[in-house]
PDB file of N, CA and C in Angstrom:
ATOM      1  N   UNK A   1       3.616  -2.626 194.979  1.00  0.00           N
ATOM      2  CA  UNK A   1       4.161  -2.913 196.276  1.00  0.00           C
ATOM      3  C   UNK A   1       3.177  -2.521 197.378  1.00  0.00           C
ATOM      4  N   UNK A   2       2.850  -1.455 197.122  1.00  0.00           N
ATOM      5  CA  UNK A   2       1.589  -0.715 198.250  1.00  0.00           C
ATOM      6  C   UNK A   2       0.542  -1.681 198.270  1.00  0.00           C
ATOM      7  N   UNK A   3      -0.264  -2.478 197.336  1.00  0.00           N
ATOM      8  CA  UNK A   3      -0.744  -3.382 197.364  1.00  0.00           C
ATOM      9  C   UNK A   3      -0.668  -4.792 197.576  1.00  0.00           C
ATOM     10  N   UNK A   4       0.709  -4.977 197.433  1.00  0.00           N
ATOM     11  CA  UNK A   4       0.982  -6.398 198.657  1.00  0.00           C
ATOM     12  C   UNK A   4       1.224  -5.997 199.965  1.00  0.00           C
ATOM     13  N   UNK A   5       1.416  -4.616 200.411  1.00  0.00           N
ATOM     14  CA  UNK A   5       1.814  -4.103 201.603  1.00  0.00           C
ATOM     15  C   UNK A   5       0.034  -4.651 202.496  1.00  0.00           C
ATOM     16  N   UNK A   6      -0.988  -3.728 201.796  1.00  0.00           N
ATOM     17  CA  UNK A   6      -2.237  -3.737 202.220  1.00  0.00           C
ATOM     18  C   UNK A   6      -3.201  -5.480 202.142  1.00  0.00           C
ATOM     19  N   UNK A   7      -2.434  -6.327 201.292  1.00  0.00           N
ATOM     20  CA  UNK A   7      -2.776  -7.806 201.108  1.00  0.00           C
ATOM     21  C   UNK A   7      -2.461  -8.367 202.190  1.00  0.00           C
ATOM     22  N   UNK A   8      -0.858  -8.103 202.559  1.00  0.00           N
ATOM     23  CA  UNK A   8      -0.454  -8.883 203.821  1.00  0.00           C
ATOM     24  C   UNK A   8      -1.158  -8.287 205.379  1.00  0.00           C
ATOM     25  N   UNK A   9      -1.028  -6.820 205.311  1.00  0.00           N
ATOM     26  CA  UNK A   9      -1.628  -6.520 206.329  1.00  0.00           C
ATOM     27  C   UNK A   9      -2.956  -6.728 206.808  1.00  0.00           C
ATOM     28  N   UNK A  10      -3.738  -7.530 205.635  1.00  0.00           N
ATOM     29  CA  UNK A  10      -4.994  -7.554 206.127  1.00  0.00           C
ATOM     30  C   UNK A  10      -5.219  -9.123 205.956  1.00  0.00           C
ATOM     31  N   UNK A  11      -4.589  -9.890 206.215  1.00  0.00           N
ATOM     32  CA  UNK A  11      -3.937 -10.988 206.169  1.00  0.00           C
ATOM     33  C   UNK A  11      -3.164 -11.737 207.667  1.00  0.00           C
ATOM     34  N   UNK A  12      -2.448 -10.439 207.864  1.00  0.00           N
ATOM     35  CA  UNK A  12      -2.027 -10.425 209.507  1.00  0.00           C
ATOM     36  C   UNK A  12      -3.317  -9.913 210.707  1.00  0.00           C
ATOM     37  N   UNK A  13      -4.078  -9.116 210.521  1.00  0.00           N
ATOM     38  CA  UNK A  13      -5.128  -9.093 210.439  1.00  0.00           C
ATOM     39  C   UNK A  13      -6.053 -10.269 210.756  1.00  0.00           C
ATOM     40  N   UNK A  14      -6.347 -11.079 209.968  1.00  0.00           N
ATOM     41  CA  UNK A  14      -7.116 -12.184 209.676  1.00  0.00           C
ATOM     42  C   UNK A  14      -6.804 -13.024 210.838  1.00  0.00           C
ATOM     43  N   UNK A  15      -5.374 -13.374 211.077  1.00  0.00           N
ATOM     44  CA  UNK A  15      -4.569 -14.526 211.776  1.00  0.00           C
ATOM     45  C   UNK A  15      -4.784 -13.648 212.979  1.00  0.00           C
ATOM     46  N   UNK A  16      -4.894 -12.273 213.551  1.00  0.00           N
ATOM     47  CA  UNK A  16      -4.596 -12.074 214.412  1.00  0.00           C
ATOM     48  C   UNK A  16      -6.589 -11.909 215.230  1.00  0.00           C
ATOM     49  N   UNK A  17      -7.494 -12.018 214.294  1.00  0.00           N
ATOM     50  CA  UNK A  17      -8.576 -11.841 215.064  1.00  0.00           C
ATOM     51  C   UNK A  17      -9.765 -13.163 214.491  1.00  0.00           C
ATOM     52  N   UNK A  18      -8.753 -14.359 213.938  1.00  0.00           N
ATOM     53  CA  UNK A  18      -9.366 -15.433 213.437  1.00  0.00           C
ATOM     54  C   UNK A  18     -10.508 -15.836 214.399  1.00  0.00           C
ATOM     55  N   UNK A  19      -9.892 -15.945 215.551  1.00  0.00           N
ATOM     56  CA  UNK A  19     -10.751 -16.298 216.857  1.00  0.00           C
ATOM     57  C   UNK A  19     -12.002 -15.826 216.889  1.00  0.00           C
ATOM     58  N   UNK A  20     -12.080 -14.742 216.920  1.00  0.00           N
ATOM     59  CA  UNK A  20     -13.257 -13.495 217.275  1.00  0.00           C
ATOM     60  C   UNK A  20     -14.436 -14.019 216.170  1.00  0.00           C
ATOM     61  N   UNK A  21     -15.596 -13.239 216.500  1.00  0.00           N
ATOM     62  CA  UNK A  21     -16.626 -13.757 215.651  1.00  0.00           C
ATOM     63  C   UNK A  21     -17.212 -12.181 214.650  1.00  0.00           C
ATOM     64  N   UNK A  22     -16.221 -11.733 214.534  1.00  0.00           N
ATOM     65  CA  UNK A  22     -16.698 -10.228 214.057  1.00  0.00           C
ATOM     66  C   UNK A  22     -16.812 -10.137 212.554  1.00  0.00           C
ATOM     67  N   UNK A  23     -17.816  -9.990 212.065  1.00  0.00           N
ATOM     68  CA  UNK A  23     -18.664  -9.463 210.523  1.00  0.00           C
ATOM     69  C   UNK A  23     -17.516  -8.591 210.040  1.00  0.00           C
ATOM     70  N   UNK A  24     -16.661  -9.159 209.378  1.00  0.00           N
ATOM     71  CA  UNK A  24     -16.006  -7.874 208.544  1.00  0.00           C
ATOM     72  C   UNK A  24     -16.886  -7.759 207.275  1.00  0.00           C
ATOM     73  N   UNK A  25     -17.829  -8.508 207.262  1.00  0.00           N
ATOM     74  CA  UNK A  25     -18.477  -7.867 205.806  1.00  0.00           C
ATOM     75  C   UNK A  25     -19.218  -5.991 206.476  1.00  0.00           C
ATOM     76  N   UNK A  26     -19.902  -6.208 207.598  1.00  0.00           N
ATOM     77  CA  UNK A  26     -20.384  -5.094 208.094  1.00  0.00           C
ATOM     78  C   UNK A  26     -19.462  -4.395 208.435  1.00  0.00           C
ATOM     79  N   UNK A  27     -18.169  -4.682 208.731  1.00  0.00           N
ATOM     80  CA  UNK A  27     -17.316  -3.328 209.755  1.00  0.00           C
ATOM     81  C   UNK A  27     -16.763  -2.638 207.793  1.00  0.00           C
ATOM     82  N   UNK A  28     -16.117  -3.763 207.130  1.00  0.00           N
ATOM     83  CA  UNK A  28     -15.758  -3.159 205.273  1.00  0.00           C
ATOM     84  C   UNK A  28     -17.154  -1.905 204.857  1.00  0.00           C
ATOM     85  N   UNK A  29     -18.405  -2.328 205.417  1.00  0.00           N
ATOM     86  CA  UNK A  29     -19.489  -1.415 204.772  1.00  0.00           C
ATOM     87  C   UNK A  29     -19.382  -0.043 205.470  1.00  0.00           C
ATOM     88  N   UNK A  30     -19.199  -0.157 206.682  1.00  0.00           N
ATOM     89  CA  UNK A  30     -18.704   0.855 207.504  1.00  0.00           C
ATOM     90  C   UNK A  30     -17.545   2.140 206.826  1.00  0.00           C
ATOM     91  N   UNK A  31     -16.609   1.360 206.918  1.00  0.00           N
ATOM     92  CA  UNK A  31     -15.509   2.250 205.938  1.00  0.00           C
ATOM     93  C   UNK A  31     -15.662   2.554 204.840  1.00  0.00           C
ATOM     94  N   UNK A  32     -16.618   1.477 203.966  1.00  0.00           N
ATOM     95  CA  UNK A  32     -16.592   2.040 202.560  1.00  0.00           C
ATOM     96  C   UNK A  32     -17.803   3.436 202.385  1.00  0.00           C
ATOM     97  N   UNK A  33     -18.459   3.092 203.679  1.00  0.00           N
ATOM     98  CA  UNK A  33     -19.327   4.148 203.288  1.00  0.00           C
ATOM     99  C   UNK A  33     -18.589   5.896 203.683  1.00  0.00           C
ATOM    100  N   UNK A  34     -17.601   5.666 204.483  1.00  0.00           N
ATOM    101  CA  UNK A  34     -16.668   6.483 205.079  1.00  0.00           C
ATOM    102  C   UNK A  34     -16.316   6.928 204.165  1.00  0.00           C
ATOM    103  N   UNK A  35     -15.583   6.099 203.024  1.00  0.00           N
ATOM    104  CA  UNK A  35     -14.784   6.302 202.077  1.00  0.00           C
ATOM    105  C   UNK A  35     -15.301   7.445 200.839  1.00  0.00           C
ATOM    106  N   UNK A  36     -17.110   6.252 200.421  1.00  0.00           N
ATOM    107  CA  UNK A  36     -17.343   6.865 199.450  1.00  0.00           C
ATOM    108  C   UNK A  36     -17.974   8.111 200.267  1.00  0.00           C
ATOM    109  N   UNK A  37     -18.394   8.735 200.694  1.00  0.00           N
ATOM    110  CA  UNK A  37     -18.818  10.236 201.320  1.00  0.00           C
ATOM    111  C   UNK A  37     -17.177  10.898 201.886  1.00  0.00           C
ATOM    112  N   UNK A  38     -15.986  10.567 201.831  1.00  0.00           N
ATOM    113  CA  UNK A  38     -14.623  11.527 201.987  1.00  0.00           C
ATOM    114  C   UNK A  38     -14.996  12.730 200.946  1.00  0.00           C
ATOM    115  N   UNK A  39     -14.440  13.602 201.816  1.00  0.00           N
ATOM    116  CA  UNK A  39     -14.068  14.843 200.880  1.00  0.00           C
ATOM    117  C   UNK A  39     -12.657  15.325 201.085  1.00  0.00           C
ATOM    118  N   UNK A  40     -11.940  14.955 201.103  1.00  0.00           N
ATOM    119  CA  UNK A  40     -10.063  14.877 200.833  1.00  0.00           C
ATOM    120  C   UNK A  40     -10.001  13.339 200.290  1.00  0.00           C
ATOM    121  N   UNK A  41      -9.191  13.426 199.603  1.00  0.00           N
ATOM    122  CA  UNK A  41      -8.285  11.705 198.938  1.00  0.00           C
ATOM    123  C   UNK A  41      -7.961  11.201 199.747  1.00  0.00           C
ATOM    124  N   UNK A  42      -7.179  11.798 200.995  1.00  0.00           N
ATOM    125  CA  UNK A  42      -6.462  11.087 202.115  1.00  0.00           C
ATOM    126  C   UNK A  42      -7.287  10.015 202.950  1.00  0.00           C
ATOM    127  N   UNK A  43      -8.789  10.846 202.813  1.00  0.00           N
ATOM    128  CA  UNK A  43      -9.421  10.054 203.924  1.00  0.00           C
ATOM    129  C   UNK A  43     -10.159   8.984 203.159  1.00  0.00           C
ATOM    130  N   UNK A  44     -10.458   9.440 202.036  1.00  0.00           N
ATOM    131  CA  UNK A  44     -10.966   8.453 200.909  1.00  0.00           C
ATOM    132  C   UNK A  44     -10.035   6.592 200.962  1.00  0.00           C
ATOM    133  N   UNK A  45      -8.690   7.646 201.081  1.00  0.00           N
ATOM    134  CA  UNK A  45      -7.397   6.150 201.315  1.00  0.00           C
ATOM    135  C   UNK A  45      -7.838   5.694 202.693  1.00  0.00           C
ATOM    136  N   UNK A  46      -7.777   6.231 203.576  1.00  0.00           N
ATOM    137  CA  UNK A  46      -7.696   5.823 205.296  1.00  0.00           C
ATOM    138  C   UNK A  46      -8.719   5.023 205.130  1.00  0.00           C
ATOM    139  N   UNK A  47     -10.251   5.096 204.959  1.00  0.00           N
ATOM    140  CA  UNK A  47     -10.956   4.340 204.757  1.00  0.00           C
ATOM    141  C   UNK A  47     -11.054   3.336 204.159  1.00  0.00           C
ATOM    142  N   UNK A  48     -10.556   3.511 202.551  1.00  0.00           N
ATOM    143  CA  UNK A  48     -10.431   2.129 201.529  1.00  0.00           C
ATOM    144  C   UNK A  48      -9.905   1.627 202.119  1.00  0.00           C
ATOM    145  N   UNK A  49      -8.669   1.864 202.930  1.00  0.00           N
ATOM    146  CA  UNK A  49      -7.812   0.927 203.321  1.00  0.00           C
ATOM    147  C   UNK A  49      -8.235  -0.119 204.155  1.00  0.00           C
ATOM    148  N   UNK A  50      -9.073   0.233 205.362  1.00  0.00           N
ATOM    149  CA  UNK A  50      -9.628   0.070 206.331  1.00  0.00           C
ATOM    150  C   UNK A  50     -10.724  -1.167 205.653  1.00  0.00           C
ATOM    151  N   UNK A  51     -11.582  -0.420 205.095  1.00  0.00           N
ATOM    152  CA  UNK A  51     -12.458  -1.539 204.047  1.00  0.00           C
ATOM    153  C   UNK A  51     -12.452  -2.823 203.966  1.00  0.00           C
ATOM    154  N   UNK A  52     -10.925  -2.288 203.447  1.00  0.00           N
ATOM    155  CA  UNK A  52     -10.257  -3.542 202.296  1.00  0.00           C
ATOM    156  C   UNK A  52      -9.426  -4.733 203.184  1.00  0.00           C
ATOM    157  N   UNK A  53      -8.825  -4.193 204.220  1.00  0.00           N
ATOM    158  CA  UNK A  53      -8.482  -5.268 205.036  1.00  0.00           C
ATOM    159  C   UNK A  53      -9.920  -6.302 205.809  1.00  0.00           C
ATOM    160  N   UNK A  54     -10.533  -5.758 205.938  1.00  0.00           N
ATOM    161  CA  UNK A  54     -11.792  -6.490 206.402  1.00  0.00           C
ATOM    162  C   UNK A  54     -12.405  -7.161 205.444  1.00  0.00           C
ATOM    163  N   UNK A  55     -12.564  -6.394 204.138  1.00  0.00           N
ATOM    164  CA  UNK A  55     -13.078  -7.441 202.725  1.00  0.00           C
ATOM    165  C   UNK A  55     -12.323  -8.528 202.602  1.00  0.00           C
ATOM    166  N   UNK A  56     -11.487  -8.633 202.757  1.00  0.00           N
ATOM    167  CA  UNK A  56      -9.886  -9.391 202.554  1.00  0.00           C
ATOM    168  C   UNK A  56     -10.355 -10.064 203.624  1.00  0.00           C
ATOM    169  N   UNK A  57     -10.134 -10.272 204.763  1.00  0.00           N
ATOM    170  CA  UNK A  57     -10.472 -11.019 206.051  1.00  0.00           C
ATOM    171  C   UNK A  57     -11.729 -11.820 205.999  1.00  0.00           C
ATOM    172  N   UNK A  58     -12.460 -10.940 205.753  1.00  0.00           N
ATOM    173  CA  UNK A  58     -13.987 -11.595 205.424  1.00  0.00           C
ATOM    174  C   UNK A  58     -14.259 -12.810 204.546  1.00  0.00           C
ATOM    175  N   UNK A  59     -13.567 -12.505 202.592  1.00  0.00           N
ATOM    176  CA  UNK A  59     -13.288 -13.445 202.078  1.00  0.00           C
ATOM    177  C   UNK A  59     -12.658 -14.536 202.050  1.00  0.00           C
ATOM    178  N   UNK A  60     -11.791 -14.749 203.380  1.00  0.00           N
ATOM    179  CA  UNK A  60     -10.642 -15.673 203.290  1.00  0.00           C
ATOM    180  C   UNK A  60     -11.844 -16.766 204.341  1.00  0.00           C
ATOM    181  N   UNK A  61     -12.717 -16.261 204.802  1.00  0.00           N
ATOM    182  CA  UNK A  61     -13.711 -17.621 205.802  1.00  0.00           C
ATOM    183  C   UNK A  61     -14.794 -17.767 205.214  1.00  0.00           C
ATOM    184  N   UNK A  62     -15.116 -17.076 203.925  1.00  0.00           N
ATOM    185  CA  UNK A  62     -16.661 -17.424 203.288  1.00  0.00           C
ATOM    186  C   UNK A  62     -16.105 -18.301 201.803  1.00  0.00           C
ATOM    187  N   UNK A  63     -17.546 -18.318 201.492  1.00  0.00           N
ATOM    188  CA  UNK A  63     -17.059 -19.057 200.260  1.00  0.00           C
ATOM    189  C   UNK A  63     -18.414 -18.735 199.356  1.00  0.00           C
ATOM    190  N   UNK A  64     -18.428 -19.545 197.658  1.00  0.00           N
ATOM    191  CA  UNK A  64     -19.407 -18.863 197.186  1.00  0.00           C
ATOM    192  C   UNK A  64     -20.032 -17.418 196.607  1.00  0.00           C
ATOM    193  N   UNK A  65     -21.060 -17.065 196.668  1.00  0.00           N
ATOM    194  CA  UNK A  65     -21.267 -15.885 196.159  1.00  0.00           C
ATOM    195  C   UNK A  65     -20.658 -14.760 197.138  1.00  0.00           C
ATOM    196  N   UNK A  66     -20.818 -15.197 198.564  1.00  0.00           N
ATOM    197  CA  UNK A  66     -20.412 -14.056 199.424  1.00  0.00           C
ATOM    198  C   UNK A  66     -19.150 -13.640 199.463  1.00  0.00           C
ATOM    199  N   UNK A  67     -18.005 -14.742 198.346  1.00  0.00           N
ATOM    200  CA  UNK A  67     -16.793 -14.809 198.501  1.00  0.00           C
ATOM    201  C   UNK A  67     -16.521 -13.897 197.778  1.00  0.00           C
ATOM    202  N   UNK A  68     -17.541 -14.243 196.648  1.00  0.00           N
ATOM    203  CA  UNK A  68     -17.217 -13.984 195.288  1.00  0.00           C
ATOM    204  C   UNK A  68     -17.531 -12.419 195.215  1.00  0.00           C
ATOM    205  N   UNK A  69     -18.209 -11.643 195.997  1.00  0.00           N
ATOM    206  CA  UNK A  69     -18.867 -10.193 196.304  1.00  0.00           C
ATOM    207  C   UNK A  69     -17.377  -9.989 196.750  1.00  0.00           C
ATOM    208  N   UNK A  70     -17.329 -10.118 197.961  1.00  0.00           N
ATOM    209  CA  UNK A  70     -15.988  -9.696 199.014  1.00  0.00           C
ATOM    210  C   UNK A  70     -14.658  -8.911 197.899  1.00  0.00           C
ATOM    211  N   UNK A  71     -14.718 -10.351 197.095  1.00  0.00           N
ATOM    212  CA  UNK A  71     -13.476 -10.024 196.405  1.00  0.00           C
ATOM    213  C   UNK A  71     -13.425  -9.162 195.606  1.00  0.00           C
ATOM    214  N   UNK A  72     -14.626  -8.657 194.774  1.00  0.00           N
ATOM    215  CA  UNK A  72     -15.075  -7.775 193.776  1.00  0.00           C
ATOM    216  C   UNK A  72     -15.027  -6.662 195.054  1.00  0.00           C
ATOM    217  N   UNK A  73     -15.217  -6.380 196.012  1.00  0.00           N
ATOM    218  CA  UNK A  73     -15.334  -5.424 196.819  1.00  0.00           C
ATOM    219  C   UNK A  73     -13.859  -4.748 197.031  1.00  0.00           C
ATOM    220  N   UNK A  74     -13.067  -5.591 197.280  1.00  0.00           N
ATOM    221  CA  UNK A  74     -11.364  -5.883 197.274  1.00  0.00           C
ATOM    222  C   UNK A  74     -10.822  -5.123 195.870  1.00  0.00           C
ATOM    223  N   UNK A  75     -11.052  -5.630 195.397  1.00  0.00           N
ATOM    224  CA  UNK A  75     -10.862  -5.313 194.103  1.00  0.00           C
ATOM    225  C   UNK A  75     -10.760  -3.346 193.775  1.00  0.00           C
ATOM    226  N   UNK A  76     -12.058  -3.476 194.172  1.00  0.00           N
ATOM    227  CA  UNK A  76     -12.743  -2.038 194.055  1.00  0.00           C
ATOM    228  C   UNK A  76     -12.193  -1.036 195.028  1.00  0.00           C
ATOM    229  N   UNK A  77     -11.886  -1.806 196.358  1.00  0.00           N
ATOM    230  CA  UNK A  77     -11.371  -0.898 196.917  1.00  0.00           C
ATOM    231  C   UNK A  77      -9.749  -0.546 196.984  1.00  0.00           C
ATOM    232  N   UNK A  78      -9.312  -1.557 196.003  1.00  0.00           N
ATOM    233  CA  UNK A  78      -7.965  -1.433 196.044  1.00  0.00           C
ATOM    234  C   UNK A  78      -7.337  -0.070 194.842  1.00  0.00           C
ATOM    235  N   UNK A  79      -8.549  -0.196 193.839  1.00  0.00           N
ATOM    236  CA  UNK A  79      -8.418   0.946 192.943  1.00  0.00           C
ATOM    237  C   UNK A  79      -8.780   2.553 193.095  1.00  0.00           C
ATOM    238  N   UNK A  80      -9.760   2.122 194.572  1.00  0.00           N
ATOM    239  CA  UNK A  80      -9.847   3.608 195.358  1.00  0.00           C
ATOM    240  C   UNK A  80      -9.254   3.958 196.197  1.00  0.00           C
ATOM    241  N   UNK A  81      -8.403   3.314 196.246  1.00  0.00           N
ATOM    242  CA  UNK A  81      -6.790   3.377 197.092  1.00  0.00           C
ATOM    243  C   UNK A  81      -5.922   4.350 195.943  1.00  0.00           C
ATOM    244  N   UNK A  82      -5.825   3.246 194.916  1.00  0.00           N
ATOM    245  CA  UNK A  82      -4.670   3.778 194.005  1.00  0.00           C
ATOM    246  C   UNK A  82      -5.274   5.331 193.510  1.00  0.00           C
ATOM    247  N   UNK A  83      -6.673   5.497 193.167  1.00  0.00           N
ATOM    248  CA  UNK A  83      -6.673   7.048 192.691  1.00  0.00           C
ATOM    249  C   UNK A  83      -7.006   8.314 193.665  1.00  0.00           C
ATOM    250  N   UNK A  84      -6.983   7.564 195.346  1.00  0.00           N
ATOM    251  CA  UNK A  84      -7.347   8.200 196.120  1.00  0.00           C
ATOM    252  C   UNK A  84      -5.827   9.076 196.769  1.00  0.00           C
ATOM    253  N   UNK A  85      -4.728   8.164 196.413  1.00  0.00           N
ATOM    254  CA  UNK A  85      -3.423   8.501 196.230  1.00  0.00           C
ATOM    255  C   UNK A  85      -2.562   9.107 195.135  1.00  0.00           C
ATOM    256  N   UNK A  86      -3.009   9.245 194.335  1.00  0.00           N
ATOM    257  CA  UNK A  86      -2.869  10.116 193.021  1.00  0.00           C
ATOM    258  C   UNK A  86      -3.968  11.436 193.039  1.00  0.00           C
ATOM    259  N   UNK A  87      -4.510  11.987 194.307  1.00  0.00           N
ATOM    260  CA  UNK A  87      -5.404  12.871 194.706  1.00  0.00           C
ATOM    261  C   UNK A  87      -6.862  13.032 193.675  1.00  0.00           C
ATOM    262  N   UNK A  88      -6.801  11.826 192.826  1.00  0.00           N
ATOM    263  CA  UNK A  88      -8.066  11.901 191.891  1.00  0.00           C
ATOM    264  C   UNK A  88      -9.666  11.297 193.356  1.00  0.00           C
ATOM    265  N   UNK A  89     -10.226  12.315 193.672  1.00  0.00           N
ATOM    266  CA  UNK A  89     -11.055  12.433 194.907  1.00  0.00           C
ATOM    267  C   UNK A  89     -12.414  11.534 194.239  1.00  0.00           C
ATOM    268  N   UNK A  90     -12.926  12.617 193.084  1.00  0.00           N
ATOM    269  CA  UNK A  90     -14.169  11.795 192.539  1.00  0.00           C
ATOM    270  C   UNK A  90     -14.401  10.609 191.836  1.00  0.00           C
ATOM    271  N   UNK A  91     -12.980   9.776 191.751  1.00  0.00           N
ATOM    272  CA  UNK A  91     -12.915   8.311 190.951  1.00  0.00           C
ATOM    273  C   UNK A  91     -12.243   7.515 192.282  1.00  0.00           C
ATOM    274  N   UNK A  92     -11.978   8.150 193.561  1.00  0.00           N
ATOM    275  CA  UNK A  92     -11.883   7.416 194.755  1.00  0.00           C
ATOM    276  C   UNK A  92     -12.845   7.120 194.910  1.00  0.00           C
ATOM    277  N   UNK A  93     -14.292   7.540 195.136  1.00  0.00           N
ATOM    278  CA  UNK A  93     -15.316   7.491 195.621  1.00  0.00           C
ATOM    279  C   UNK A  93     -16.118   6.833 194.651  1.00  0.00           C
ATOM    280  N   UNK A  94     -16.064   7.069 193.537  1.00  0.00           N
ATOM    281  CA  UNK A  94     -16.738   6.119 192.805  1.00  0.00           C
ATOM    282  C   UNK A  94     -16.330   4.477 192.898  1.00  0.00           C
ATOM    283  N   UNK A  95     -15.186   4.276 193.150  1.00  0.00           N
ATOM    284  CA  UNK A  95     -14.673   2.838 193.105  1.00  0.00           C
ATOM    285  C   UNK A  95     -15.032   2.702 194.772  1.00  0.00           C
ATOM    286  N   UNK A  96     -15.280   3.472 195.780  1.00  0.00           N
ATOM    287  CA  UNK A  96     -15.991   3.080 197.108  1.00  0.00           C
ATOM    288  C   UNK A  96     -17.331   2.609 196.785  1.00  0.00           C
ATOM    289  N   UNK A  97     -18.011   3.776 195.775  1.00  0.00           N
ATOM    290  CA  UNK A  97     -19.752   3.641 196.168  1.00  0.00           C
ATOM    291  C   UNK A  97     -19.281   1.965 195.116  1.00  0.00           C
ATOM    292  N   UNK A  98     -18.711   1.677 194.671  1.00  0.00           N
ATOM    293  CA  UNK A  98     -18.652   0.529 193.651  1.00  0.00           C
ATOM    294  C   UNK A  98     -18.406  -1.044 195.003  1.00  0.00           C
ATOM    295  N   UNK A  99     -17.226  -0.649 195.420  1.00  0.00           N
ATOM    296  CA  UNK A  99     -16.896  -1.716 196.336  1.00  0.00           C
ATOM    297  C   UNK A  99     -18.270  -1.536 197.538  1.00  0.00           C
ATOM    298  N   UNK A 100     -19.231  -0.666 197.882  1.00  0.00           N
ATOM    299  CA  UNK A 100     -19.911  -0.561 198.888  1.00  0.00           C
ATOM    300  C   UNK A 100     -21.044  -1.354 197.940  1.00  0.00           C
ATOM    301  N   UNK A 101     -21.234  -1.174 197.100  1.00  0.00           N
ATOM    302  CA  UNK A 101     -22.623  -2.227 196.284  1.00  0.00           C
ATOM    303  C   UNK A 101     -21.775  -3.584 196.507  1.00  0.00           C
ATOM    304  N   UNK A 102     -21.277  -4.468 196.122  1.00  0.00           N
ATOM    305  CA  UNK A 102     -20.162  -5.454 196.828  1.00  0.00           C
ATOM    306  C   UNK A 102     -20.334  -6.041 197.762  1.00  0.00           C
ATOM    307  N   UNK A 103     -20.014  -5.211 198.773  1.00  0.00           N
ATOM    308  CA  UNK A 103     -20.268  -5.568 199.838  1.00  0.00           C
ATOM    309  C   UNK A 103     -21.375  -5.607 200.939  1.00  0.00           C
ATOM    310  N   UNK A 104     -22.168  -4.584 200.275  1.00  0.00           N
ATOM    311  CA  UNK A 104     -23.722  -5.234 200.674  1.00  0.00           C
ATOM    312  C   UNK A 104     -24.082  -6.206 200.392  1.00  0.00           C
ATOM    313  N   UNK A 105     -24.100  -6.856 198.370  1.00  0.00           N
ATOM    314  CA  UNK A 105     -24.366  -7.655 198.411  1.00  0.00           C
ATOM    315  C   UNK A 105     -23.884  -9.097 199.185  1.00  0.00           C
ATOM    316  N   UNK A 106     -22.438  -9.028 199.596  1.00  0.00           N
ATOM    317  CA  UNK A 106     -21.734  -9.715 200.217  1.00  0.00           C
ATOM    318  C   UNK A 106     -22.787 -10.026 201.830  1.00  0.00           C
ATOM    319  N   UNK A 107     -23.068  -9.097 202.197  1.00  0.00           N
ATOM    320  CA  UNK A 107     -23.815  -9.300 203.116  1.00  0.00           C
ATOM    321  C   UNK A 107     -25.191  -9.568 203.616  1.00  0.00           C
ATOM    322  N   UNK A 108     -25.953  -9.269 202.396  1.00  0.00           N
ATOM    323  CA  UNK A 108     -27.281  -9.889 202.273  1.00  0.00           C
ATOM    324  C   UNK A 108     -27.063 -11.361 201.971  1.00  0.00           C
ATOM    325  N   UNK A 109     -26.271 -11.911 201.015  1.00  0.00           N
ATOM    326  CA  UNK A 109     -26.130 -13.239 200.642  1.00  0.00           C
ATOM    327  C   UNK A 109     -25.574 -14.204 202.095  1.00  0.00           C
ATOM    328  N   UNK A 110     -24.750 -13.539 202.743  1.00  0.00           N
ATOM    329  CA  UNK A 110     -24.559 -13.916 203.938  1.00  0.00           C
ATOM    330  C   UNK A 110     -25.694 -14.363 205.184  1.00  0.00           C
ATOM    331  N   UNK A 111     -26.616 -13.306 204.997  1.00  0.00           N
ATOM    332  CA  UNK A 111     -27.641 -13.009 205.938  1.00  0.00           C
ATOM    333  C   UNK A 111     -28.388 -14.205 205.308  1.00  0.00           C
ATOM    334  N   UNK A 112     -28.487 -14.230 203.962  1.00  0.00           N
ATOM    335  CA  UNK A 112     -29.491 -15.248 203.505  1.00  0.00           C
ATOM    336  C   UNK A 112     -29.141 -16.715 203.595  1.00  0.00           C
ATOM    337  N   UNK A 113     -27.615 -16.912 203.495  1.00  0.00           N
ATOM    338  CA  UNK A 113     -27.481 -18.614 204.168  1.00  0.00           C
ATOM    339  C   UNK A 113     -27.614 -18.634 205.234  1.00  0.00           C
ATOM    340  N   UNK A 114     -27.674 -17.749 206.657  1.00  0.00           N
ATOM    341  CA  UNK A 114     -27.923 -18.180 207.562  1.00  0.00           C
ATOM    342  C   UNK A 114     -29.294 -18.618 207.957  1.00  0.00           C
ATOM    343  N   UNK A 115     -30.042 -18.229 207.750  1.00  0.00           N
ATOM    344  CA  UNK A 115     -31.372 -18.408 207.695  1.00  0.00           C
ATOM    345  C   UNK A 115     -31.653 -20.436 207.437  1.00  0.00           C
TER     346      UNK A 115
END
């Protein structure tokens, strides 16, 4: 449930800043790097969370490999949600530094079709 909670919200999200021209692949790297350097679970969550709505946002206007990163990023950060909430701290952060490789690549591949 917590995870369709965080699907839709970053979803409402999406619809609500479709307009705007803002990199959620860069603002997701932002948090995940937040995430993976937390030292409490809580903030490990505040961040994934944060991440993950922007990975989520991000993937829903790309397509391709950058899509295909995003979602693996999503993915990753949705499981450093779940053990960042079960107070397991050092397998939060590992599934950050995991979704933060992700989403770099998400964003180099990005950088590279524009070109």
């Amino acid at each position: 449930m917590r995870k369709l909670s965080f699907i839709l919200f970053g979803l409402l999200i999406v619809s609500a800043n479709y307009a705007f021209a803002e990199d959620h692949a860069k603002v997701a790297i932002g948090h995940a790097k937040e995430a993976a350097s937390a030292s409490k679970p809580s903030d490990a969550v505040h961040h994934a969370g944060a991440a993950l709505d922007h990975a989520l946002a991000g993937s829903i206007s790309e397509k391709g490999v950058t899509k295909a990163h995003l979602s693996a990023g999503a993915e990753e950060l949705e499981k450093a949600i779940d053990q960042g909430n079960l107070g397991q701290l050092d397998l939060a952060v590992a599934h950050s530094n995991a979704a933060l490789e992700h989403l770099n690549a998400a964003a180099e591949e990005k950088a590279k079709n524009k070109k």
